[in-house]
N, C-alpha and C. Protein backbone atom coordinates (compact mmCIF):
# COMPACT_ATOMS: atom_id res chain seq x y z
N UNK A 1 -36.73 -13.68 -31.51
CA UNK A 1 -35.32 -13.67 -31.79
C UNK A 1 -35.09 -13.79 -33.28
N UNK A 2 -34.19 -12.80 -33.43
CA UNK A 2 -34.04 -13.21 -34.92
C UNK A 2 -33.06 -14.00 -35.33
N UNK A 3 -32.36 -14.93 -34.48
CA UNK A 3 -31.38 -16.22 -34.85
C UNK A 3 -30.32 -15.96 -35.65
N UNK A 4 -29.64 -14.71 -36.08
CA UNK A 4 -28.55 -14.41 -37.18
C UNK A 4 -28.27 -13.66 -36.31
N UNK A 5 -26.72 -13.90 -36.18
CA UNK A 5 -25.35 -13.48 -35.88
C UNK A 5 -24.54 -13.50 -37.38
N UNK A 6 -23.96 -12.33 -37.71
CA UNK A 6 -23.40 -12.35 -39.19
C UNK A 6 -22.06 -12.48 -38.55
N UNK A 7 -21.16 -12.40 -39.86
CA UNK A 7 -19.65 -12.54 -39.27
C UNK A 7 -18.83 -11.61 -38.54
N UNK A 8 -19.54 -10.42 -39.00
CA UNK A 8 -18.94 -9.12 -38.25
C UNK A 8 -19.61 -8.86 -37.21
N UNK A 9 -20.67 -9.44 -36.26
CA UNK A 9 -20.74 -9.68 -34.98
C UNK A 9 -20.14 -10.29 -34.81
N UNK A 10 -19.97 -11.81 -35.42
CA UNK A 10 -19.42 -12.68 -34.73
C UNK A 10 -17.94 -12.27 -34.47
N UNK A 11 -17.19 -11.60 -35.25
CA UNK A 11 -15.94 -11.05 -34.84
C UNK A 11 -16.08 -9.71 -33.90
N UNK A 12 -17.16 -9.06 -33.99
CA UNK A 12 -16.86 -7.92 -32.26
C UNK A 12 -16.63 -8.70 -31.27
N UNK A 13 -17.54 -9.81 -31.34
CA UNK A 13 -17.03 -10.50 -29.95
C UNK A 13 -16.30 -11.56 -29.57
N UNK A 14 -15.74 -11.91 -30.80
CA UNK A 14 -14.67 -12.95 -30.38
C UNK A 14 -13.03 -12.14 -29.93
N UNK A 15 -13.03 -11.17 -30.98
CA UNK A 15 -12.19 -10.28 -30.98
C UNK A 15 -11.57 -9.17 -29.49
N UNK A 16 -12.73 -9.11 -28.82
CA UNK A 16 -12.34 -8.33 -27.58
C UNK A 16 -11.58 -9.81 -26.71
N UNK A 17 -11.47 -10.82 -26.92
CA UNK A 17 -11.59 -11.76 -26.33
C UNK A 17 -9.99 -12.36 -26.77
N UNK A 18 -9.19 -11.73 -27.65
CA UNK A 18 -7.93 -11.57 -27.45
C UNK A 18 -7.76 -12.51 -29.00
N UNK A 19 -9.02 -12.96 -29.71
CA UNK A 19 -8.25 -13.73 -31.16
C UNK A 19 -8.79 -12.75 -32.17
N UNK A 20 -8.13 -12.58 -33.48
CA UNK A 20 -8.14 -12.10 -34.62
C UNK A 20 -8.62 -13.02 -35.66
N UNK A 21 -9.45 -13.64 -35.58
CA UNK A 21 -9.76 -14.60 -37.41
C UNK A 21 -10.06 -13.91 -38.57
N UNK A 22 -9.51 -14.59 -39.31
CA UNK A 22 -9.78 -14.44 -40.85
C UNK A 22 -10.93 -14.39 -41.08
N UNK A 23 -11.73 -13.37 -42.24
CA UNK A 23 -13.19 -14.14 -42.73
C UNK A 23 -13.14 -15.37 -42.88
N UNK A 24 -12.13 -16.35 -43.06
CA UNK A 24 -12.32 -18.04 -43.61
C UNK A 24 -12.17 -18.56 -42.40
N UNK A 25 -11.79 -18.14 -41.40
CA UNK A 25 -11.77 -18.47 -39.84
C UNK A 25 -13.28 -18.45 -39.23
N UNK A 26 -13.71 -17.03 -39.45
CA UNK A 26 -15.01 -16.79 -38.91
C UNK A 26 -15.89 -17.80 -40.16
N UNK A 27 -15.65 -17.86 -41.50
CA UNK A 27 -16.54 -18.72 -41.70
C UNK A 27 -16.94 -20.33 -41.35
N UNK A 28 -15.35 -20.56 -41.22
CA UNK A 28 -15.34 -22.01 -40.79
C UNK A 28 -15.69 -22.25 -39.16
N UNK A 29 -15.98 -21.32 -38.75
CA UNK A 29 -16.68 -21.16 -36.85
C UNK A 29 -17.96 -21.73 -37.74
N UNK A 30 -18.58 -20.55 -38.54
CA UNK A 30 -20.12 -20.43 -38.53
C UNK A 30 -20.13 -21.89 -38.88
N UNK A 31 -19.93 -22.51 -39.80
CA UNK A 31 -19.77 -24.21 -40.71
C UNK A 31 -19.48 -25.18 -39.26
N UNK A 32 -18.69 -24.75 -38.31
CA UNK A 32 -18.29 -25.82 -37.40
C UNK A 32 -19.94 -26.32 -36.32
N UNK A 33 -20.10 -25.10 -36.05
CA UNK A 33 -21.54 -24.93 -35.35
C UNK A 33 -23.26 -24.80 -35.54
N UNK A 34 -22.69 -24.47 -37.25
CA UNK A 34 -24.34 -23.96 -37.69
C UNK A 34 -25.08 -25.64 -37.44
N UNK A 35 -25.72 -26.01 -36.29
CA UNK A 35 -26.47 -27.23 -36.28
C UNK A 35 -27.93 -27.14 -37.32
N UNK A 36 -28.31 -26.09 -37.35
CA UNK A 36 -29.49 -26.75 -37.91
C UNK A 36 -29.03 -26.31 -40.26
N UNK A 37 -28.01 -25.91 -40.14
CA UNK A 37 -27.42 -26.07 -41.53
C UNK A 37 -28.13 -25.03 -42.18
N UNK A 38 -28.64 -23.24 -41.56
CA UNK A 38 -29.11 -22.71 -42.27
C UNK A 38 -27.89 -21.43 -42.37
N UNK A 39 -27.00 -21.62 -42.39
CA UNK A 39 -25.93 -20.51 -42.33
C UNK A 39 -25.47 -19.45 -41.70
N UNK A 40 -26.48 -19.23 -40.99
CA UNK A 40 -26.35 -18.62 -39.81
C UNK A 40 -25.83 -18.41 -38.34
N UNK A 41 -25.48 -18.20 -37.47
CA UNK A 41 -25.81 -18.60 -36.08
C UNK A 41 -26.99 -17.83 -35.12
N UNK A 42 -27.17 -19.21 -34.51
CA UNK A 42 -28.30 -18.41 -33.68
C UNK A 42 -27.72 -18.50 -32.42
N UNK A 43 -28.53 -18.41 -31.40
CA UNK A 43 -28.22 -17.95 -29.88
C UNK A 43 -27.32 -19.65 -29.40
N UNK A 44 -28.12 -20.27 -29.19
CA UNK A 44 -26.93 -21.14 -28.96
C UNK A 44 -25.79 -21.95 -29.51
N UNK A 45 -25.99 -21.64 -30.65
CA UNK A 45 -24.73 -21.91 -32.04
C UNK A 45 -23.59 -21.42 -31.75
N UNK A 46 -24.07 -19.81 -31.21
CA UNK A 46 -23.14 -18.96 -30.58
C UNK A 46 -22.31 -19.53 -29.42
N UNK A 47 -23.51 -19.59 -28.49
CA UNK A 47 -22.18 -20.41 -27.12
C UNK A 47 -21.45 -21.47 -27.45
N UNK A 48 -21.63 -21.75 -28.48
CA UNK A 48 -21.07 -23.02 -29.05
C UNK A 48 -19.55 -22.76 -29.54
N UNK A 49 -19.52 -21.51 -30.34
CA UNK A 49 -18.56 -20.62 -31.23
C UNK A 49 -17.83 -20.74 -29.97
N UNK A 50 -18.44 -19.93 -28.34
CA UNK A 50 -17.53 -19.57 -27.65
C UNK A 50 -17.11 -20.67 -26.71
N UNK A 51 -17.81 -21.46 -26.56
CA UNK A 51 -17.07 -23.10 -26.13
C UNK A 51 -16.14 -23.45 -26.75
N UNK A 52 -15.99 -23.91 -28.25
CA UNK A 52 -15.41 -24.06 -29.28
C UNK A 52 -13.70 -23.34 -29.16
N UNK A 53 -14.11 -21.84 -28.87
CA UNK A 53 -12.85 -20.91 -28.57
C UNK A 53 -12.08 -21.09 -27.13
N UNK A 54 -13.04 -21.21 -26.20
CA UNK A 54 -12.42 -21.78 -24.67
C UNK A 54 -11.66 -22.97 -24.88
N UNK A 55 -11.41 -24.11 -25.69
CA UNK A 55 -11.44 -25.38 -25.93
C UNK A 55 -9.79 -25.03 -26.38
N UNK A 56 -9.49 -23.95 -27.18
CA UNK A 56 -8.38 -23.96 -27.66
C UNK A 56 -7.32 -23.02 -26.99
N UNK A 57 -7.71 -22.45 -25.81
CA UNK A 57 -6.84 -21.95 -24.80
C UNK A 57 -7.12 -22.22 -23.25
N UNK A 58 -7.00 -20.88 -22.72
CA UNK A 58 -6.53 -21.98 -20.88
C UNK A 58 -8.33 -21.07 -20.66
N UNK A 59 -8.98 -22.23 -20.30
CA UNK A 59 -10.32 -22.05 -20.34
C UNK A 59 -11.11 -21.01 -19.11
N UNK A 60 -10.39 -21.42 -18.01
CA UNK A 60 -10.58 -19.91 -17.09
C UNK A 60 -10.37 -18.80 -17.66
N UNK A 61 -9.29 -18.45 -18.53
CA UNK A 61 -9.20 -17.13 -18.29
C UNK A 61 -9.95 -16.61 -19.67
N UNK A 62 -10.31 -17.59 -20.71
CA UNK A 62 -11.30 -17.38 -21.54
C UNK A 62 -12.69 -16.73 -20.97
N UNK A 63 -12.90 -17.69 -20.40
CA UNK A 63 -14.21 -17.53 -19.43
C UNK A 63 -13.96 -15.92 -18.65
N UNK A 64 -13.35 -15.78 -18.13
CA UNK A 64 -13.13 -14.69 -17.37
C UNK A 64 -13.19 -13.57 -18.88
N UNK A 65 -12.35 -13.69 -19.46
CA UNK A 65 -12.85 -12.23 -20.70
C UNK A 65 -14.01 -12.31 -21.34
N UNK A 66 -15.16 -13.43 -21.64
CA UNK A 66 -16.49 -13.50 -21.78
C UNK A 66 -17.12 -13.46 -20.73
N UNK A 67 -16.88 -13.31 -20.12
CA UNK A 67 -17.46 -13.03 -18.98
C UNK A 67 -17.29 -11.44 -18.72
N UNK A 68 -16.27 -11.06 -19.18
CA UNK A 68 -16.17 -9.53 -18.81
C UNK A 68 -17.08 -8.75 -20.05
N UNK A 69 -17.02 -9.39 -21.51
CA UNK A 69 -18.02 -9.13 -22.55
C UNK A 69 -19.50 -8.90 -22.31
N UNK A 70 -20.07 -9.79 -21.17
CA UNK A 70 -21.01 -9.26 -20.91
C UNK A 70 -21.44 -8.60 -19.64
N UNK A 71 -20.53 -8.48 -18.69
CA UNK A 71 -20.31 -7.46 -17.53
C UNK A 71 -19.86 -6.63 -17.77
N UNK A 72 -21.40 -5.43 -18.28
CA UNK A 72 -20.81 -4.20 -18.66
C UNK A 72 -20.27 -3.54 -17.35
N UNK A 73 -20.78 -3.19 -16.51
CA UNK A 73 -20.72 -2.60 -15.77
C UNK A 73 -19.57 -3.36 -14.59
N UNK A 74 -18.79 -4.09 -14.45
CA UNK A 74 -17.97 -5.20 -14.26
C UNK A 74 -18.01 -4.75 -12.80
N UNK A 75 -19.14 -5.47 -12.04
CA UNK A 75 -19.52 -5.25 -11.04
C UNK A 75 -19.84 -7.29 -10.18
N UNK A 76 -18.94 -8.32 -11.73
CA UNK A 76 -19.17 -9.23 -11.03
C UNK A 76 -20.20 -9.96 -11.42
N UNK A 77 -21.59 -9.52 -12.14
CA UNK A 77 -22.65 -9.49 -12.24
C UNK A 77 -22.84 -9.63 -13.60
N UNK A 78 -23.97 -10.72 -14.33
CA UNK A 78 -24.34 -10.03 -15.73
C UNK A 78 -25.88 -9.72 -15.22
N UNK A 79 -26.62 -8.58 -15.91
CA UNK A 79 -27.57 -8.72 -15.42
C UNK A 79 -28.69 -8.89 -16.16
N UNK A 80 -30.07 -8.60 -16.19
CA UNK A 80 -31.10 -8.84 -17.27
C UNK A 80 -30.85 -7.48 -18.51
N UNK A 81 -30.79 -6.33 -18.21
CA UNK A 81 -29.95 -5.30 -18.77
C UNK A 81 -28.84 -5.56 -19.65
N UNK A 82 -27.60 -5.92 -19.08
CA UNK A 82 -26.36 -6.11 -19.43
C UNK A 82 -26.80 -7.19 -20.50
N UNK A 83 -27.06 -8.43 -20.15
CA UNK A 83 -27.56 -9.64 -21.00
C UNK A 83 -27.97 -8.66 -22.79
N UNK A 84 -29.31 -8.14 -22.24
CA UNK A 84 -29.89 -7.28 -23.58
C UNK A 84 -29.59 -6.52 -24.05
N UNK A 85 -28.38 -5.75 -23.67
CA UNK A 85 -27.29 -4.88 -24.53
C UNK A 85 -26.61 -5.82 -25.24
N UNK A 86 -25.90 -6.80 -24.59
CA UNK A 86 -24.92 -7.53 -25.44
C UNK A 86 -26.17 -8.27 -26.81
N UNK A 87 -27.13 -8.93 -26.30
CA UNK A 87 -27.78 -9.60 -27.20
C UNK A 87 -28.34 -8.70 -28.47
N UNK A 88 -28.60 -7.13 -28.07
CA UNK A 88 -28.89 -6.13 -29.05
C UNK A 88 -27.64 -6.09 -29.99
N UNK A 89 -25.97 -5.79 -29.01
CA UNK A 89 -25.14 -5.80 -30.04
C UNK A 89 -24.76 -6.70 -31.01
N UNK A 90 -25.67 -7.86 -30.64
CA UNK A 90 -25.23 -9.05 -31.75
C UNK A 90 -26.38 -9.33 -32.93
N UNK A 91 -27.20 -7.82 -32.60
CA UNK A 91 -28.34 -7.83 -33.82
C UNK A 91 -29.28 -9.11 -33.60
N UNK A 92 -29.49 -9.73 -32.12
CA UNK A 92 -30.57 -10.38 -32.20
C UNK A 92 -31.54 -9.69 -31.57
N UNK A 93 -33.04 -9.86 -31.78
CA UNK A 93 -34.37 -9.16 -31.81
C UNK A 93 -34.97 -9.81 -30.78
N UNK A 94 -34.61 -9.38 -29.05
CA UNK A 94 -35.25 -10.38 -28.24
C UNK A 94 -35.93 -9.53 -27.30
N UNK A 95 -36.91 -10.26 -26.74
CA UNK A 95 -37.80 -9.29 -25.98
C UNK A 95 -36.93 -9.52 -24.48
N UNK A 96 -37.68 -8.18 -23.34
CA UNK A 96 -37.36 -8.45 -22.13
C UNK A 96 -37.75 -10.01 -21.52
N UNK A 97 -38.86 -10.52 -21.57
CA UNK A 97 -39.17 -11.90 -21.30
C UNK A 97 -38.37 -12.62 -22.00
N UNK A 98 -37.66 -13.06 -23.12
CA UNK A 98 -36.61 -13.69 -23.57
C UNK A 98 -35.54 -13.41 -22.45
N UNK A 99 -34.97 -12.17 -21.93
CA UNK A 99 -33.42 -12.25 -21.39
C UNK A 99 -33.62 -12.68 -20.11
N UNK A 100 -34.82 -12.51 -19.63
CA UNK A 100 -35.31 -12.46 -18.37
C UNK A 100 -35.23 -14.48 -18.41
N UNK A 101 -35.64 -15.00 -18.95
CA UNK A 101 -35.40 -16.40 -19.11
C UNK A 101 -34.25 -16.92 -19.10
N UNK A 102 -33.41 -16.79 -19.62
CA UNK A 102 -32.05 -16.60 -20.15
C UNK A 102 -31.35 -16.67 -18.46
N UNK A 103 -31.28 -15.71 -18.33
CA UNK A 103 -30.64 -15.41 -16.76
C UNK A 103 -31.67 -16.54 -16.11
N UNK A 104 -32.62 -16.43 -16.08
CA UNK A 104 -33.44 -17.82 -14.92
C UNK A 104 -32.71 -19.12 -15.67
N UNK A 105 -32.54 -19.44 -16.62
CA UNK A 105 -31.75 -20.52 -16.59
C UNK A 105 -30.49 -21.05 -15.99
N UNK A 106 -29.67 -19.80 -16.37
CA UNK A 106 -28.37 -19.54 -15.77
C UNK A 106 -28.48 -19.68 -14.48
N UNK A 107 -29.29 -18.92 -13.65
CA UNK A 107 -29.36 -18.33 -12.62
C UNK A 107 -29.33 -19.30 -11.32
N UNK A 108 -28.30 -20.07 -11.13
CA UNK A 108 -28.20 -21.38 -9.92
C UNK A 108 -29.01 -21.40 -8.31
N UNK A 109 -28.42 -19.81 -8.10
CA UNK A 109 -28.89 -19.04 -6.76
C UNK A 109 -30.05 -18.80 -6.39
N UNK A 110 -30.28 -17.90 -7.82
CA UNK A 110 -31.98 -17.35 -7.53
C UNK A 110 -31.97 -15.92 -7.34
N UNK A 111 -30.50 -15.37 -7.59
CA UNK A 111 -30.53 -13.91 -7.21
C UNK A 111 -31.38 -13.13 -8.20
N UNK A 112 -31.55 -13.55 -9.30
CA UNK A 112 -31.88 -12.68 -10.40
C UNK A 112 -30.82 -12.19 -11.29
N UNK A 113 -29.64 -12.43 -11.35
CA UNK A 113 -27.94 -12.27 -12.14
C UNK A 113 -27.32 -13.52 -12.35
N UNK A 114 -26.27 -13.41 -12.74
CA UNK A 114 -25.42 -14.09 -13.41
C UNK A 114 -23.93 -14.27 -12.33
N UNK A 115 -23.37 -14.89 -11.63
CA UNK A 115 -22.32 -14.44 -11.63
C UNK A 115 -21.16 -15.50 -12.43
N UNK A 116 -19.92 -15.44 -12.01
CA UNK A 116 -19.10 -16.05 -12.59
C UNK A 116 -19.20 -17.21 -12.68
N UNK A 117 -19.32 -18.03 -11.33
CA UNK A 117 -19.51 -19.66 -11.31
C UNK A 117 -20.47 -19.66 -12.58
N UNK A 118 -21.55 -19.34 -12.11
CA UNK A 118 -23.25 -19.77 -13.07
C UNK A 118 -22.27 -19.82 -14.64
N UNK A 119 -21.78 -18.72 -14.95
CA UNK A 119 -21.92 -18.19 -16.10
C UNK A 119 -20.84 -19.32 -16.64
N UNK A 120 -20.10 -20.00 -15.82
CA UNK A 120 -18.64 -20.77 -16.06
C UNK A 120 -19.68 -22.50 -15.85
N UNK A 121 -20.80 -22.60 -15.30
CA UNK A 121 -21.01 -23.94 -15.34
C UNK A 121 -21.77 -24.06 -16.99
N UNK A 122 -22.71 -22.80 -17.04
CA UNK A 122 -23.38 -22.43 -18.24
C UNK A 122 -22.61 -23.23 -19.53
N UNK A 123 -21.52 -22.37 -19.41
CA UNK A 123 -20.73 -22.65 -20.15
C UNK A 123 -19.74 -23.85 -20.78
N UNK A 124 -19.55 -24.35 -18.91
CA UNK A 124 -19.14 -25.92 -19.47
C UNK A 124 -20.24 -26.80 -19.90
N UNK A 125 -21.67 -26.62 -19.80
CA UNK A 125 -22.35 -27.59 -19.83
C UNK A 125 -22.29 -27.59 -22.01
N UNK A 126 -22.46 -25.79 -22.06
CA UNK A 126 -22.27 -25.81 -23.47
C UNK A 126 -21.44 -26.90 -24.08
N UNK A 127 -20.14 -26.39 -23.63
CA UNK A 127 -19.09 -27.33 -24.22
C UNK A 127 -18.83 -28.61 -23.93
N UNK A 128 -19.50 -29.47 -23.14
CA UNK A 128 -19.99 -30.81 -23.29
C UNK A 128 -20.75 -31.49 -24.01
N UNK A 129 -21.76 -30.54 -24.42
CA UNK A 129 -22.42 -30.99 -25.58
C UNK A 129 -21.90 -30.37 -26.48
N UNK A 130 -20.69 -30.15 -26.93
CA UNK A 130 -20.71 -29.53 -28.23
C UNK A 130 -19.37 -30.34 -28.37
């Protein structure tokens, strides 16, 4: 993984997601979250960004448009595929065994996907620790 999310990823995808920030917006995300203080964001810095953003509106329906961000195919489902498109569009460098993990974490059931619950507990657990 290459751990950098720049700001203009970080705005493709906050942006489909219904907010507009400023570069001093998106910088002060990266500053709110960068934990390990190298300026960057990495993969979970990120869910952090998007915890962070759920936190300041009505958190279902947040969840529900990140959730549609990475259901390309909006079939309900994220899948090991879908996962590694989105993670390609955010210019991180991850192998299939990386996404394939990723989803087994998520993955509550055991189906091999993502669905909404998973992806919505995922998510609160983010934003408990953050």
């Amino acid at each position: 993984m290459s751990g950098c999310i720049t700001l203009e990823e970080l705005a493709s995808v906050i942006r489909p997601l219904g907010h507009n920030p400023t570069e001093q917006e998106l910088q002060d995300m990266i500053r709110e979250v960068d934990v390990n203080g190298n300026g960057t964001i990495e993969f979970n810095e990120f869910f952090n960004i998007m915890a962070w953003k759920m936190k300041e509106a009505d958190a279902e329906e947040e969840m529900r448009e990140a959730f549609k961000v990475f259901d390309k195919d909006q079939n309900g489902y994220i899948s090991d595929s879908e996962l590694m498109s989105v993670m390609i569009n955010l210019g991180e460098e991850v192998t299939y065994d990386e996404v394939k993990e990723m989803i087994r974490e998520a993955d509550i059931n055991g189906d091999g996907q993502v669905d909404f619950y998973e992806f919505s507990k995922m998510m609160m657990a983010v934003q408990t620790k953050f």
